[in-house]
C-alpha atoms as a PDB file:
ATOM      1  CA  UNK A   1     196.301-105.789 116.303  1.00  0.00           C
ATOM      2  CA  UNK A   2     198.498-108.882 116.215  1.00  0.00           C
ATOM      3  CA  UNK A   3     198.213-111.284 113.001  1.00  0.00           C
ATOM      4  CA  UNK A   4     196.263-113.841 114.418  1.00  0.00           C
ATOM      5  CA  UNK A   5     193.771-111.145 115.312  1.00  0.00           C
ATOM      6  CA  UNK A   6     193.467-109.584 111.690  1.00  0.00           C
ATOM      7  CA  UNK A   7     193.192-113.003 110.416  1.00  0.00           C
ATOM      8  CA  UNK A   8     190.247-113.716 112.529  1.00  0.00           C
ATOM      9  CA  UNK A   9     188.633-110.680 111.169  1.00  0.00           C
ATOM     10  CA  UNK A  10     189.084-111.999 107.870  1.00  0.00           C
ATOM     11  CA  UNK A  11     187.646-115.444 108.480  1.00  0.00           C
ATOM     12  CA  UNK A  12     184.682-113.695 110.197  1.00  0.00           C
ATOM     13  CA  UNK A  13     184.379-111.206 107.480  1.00  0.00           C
ATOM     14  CA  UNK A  14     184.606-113.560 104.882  1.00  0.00           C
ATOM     15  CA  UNK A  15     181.817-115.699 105.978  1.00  0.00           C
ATOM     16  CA  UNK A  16     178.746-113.713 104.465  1.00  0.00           C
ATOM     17  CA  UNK A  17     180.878-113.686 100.761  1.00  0.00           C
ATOM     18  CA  UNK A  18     181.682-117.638 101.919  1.00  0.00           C
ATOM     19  CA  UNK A  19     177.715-118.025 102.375  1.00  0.00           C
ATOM     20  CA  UNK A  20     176.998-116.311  99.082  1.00  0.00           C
ATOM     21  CA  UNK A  21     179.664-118.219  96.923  1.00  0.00           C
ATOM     22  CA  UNK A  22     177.954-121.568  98.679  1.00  0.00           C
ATOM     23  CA  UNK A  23     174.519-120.377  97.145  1.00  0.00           C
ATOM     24  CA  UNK A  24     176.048-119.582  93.928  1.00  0.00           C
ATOM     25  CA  UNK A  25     177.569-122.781  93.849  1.00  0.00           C
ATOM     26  CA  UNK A  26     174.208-124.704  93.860  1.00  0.00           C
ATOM     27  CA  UNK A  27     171.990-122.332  91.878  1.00  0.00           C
ATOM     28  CA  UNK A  28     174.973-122.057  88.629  1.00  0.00           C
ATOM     29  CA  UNK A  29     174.211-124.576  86.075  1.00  0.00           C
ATOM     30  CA  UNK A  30     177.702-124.860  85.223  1.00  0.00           C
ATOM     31  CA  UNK A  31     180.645-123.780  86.698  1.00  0.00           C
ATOM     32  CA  UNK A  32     183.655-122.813  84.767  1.00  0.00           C
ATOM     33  CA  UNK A  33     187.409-122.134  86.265  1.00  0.00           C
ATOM     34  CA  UNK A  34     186.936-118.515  85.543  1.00  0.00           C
ATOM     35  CA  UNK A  35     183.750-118.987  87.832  1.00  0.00           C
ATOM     36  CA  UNK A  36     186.364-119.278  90.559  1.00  0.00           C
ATOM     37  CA  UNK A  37     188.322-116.353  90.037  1.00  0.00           C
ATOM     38  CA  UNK A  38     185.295-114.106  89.489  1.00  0.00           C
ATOM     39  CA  UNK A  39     183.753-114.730  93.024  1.00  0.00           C
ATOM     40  CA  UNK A  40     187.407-114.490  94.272  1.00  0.00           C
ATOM     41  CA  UNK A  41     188.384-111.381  92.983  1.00  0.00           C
ATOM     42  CA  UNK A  42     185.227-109.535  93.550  1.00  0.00           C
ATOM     43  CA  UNK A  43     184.607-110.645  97.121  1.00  0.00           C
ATOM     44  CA  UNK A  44     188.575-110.857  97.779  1.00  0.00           C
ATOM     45  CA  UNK A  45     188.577-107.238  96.339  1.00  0.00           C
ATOM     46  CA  UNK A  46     185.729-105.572  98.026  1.00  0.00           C
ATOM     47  CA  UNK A  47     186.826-107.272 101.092  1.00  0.00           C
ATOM     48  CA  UNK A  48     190.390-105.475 100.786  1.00  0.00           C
ATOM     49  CA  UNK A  49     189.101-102.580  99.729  1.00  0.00           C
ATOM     50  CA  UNK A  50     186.104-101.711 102.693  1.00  0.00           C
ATOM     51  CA  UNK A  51     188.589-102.142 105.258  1.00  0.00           C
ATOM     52  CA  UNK A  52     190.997 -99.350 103.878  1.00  0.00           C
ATOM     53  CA  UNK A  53     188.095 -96.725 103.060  1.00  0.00           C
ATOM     54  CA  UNK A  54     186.632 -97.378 106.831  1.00  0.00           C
ATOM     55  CA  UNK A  55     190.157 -96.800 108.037  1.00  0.00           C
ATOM     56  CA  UNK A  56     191.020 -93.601 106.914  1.00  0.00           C
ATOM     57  CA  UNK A  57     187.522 -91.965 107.204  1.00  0.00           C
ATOM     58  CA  UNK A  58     188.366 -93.661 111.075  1.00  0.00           C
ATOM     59  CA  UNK A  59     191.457 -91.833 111.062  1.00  0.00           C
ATOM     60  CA  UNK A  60     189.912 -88.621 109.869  1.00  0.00           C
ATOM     61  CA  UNK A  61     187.624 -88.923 112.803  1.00  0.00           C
ATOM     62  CA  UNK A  62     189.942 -89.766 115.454  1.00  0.00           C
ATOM     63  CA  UNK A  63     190.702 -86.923 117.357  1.00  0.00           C
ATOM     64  CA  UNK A  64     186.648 -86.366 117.769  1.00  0.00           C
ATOM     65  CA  UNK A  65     186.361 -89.879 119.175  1.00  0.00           C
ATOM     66  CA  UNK A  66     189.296 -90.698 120.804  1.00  0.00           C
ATOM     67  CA  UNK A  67     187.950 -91.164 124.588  1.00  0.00           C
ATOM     68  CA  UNK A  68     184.978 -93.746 123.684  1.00  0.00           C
ATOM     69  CA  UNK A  69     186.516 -95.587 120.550  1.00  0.00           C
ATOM     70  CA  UNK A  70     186.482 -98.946 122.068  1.00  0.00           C
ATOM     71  CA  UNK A  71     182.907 -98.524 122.875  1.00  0.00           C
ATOM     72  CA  UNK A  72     182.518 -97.955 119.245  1.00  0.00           C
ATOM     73  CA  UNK A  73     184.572-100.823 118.229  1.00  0.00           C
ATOM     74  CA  UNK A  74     182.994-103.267 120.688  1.00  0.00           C
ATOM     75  CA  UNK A  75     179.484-102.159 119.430  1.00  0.00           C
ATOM     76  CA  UNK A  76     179.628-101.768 115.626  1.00  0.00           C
ATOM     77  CA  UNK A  77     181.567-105.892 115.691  1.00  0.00           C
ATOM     78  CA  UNK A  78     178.784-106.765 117.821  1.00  0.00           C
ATOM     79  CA  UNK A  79     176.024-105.798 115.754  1.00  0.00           C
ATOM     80  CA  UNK A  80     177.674-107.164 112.962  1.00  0.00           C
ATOM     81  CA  UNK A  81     177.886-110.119 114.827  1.00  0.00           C
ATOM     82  CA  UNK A  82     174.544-110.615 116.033  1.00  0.00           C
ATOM     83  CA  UNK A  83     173.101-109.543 112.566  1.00  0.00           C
ATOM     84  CA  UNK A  84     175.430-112.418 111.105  1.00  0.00           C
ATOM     85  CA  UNK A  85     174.069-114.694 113.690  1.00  0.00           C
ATOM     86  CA  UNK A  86     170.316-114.319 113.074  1.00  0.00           C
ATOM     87  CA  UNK A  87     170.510-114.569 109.852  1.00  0.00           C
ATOM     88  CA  UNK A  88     172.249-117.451 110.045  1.00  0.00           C
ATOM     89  CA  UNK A  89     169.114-119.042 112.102  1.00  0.00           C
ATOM     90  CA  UNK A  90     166.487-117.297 109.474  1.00  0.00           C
ATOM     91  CA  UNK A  91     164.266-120.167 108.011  1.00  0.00           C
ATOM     92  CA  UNK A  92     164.018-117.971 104.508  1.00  0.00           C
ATOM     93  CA  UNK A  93     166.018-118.558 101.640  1.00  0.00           C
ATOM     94  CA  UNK A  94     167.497-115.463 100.159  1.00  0.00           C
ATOM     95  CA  UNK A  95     167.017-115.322  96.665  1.00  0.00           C
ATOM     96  CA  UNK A  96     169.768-116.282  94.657  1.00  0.00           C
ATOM     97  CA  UNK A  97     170.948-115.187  91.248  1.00  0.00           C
ATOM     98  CA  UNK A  98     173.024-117.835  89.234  1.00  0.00           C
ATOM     99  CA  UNK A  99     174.522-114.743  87.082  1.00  0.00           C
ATOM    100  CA  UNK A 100     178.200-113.899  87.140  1.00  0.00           C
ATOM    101  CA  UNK A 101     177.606-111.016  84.949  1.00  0.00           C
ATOM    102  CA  UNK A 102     179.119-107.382  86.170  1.00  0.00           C
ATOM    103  CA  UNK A 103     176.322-105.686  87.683  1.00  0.00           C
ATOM    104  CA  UNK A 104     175.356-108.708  89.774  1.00  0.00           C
ATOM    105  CA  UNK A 105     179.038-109.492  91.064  1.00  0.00           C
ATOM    106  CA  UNK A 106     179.404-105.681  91.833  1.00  0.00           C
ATOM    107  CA  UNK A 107     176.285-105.361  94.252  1.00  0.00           C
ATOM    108  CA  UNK A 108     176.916-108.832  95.884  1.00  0.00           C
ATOM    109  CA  UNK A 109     180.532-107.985  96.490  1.00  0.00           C
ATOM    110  CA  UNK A 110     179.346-104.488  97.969  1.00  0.00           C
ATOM    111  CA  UNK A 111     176.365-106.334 100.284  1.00  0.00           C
ATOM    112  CA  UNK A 112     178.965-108.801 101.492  1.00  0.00           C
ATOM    113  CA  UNK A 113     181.832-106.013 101.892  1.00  0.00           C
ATOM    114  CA  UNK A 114     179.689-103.276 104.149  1.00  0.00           C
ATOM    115  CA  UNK A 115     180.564-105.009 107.283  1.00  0.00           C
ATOM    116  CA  UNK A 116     184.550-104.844 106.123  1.00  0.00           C
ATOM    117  CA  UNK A 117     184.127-100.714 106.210  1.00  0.00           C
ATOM    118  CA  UNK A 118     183.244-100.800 109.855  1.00  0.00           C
ATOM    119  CA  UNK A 119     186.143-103.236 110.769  1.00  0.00           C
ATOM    120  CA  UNK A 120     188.209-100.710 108.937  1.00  0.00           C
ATOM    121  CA  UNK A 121     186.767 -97.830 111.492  1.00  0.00           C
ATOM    122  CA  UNK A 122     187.581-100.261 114.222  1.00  0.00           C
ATOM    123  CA  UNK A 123     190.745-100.821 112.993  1.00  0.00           C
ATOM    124  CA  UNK A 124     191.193 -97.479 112.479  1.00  0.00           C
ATOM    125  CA  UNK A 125     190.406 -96.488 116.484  1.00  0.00           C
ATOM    126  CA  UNK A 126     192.735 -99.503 117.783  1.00  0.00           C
ATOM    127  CA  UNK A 127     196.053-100.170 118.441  1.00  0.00           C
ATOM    128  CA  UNK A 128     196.994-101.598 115.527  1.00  0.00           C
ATOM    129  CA  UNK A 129     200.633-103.216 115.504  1.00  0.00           C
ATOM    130  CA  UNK A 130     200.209-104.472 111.290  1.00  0.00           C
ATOM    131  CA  UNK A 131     199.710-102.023 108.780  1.00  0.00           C
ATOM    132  CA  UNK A 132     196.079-101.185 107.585  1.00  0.00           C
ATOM    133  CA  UNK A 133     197.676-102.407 103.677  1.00  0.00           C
ATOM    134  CA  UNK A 134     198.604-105.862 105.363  1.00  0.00           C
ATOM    135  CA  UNK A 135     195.621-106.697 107.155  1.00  0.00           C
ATOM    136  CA  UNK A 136     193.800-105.164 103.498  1.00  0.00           C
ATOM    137  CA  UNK A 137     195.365-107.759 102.148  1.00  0.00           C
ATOM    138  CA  UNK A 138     195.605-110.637 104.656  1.00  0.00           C
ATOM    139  CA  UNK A 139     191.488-109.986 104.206  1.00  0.00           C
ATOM    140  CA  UNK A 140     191.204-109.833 100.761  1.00  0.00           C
ATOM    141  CA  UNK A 141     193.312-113.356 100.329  1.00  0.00           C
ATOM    142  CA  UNK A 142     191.348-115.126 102.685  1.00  0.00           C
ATOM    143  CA  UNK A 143     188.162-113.877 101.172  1.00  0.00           C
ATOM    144  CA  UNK A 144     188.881-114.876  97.712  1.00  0.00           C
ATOM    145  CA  UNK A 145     190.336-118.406  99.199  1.00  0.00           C
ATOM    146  CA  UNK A 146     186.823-118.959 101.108  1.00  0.00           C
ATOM    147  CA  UNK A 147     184.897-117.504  98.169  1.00  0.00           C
ATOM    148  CA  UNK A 148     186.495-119.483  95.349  1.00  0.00           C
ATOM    149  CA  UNK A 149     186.148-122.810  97.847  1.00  0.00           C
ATOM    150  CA  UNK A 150     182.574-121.764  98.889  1.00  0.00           C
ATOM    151  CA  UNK A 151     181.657-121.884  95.273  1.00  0.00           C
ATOM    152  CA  UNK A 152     182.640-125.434  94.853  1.00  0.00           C
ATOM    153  CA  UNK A 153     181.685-126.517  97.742  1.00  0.00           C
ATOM    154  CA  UNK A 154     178.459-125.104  97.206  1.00  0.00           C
ATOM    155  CA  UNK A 155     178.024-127.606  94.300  1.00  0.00           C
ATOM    156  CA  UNK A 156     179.623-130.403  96.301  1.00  0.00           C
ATOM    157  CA  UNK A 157     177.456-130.497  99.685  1.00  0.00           C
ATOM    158  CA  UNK A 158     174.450-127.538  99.821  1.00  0.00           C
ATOM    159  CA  UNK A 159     173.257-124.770 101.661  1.00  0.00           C
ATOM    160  CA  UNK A 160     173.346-125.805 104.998  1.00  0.00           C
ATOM    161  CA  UNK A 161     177.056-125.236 105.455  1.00  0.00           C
ATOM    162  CA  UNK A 162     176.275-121.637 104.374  1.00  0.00           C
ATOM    163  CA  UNK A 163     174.352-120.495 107.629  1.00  0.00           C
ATOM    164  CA  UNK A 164     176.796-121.904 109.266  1.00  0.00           C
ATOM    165  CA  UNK A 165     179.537-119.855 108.476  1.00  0.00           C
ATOM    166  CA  UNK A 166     177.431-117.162 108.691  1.00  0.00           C
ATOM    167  CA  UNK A 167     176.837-118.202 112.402  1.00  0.00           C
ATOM    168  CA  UNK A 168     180.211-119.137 113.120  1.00  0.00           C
ATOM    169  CA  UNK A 169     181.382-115.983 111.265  1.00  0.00           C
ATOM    170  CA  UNK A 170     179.384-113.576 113.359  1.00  0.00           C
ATOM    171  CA  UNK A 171     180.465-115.028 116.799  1.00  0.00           C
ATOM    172  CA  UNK A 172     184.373-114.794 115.880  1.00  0.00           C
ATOM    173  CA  UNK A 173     183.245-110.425 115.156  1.00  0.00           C
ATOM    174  CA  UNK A 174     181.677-110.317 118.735  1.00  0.00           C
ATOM    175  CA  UNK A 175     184.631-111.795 120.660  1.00  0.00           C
ATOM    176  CA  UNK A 176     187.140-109.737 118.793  1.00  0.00           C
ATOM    177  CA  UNK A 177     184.758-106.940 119.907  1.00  0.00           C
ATOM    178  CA  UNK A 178     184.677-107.862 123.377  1.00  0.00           C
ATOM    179  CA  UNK A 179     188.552-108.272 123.321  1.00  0.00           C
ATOM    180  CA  UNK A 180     188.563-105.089 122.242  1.00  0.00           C
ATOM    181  CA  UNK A 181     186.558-103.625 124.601  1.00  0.00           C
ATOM    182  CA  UNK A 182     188.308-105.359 127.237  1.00  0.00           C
ATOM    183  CA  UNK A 183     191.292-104.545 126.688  1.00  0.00           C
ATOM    184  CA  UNK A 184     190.467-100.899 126.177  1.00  0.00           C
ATOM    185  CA  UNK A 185     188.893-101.131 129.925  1.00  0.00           C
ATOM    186  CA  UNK A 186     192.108-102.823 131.145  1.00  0.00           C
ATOM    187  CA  UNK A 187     190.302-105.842 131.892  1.00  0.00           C
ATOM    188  CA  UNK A 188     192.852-107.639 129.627  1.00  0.00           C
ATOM    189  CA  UNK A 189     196.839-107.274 129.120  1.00  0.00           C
ATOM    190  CA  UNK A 190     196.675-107.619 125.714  1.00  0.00           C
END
């Protein structure tokens, strides 16, 4: 995978933790520099972190899954996708806690981070021309830059920029998946 490709798995993978720092944003009474840094390095972390375990249980896989990997790839990014997509259109609010306390960081950081595990599978089952621990990291950055942002802007302009990130997110996963695919098919050079 080229650069420009991992980074569009981390702006699509960053979009649900985005969507979640928005809604922290406007349900914190106060927000507090270290604020910042907390959604950053929790979300930046579990971001960074999914991708690597996915990869090597990918890797211990491989030789099992070798032949259809791409149809794997192509399907796992687009029901990520699609999830991130209707949700981004559901009318209900999720309920939002306005804690920053340990046990509430760590299971938001996981919920936002699952979809990062199966990129690292996919990852994993490509032909990947940047090291797993780059694109980790590359992902992890990005997330803790949209996460720390999200949470301001989340105070600055509402929700509604939320679902779409979410929406916006979840297409970028499907056409890398379809690039994938069709590139595995020989349907593209690249």
């Amino acid at each position: 995978m080229a650069l420009l490709e991992v980074f569009l798995f981390a702006l699509g993978l960053a979009a649900d933790a985005f969507a979640v720092s928005v809604c922290k944003g406007l349900s914190a009474r106060q927000i507090k520099p270290v604020h910042y840094l907390c959604v950053g390095l929790w979300f930046g972390g579990a971001q960074a972190l999914m991708p690597l375990l996915g990869y090597y249980l990918g890797m211990t896989f491989e030789q099992y899954i070798t032949s259809f990997d791409h149809w794997i790839a192509f399907t796992l990014l687009l029901l990520i996708g699609a999830n991130m997509i209707r949700e981004s259109f559901s009318k209900k609010e999720e309920e939002q806690n306005a804690s920053f306390s340990f046990k509430s960081m760590l299971l938001l950081a996981l919920a936002t981070s699952i979809d990062a595990l199966a990129v690292g599978v996919t990852y994993a089952l490509s032909d990947q021309k940047i090291s797993i621990w780059i694109a980790a990291l590359i992902i992890g950055a990005v997330t803790f830059l949209l996460s720390a942002g999200g949470l301001k802007i989340g105070r600055i302009f509402g929700a509604r920029l939320g679902k779409r990130a979410e929406m916006i997110g979840g297409i970028v996963l499907i056409l890398l998946g379809v690039k994938i695919l069709l590139s595995h098919l020989g349907v593209l050079p690249f």
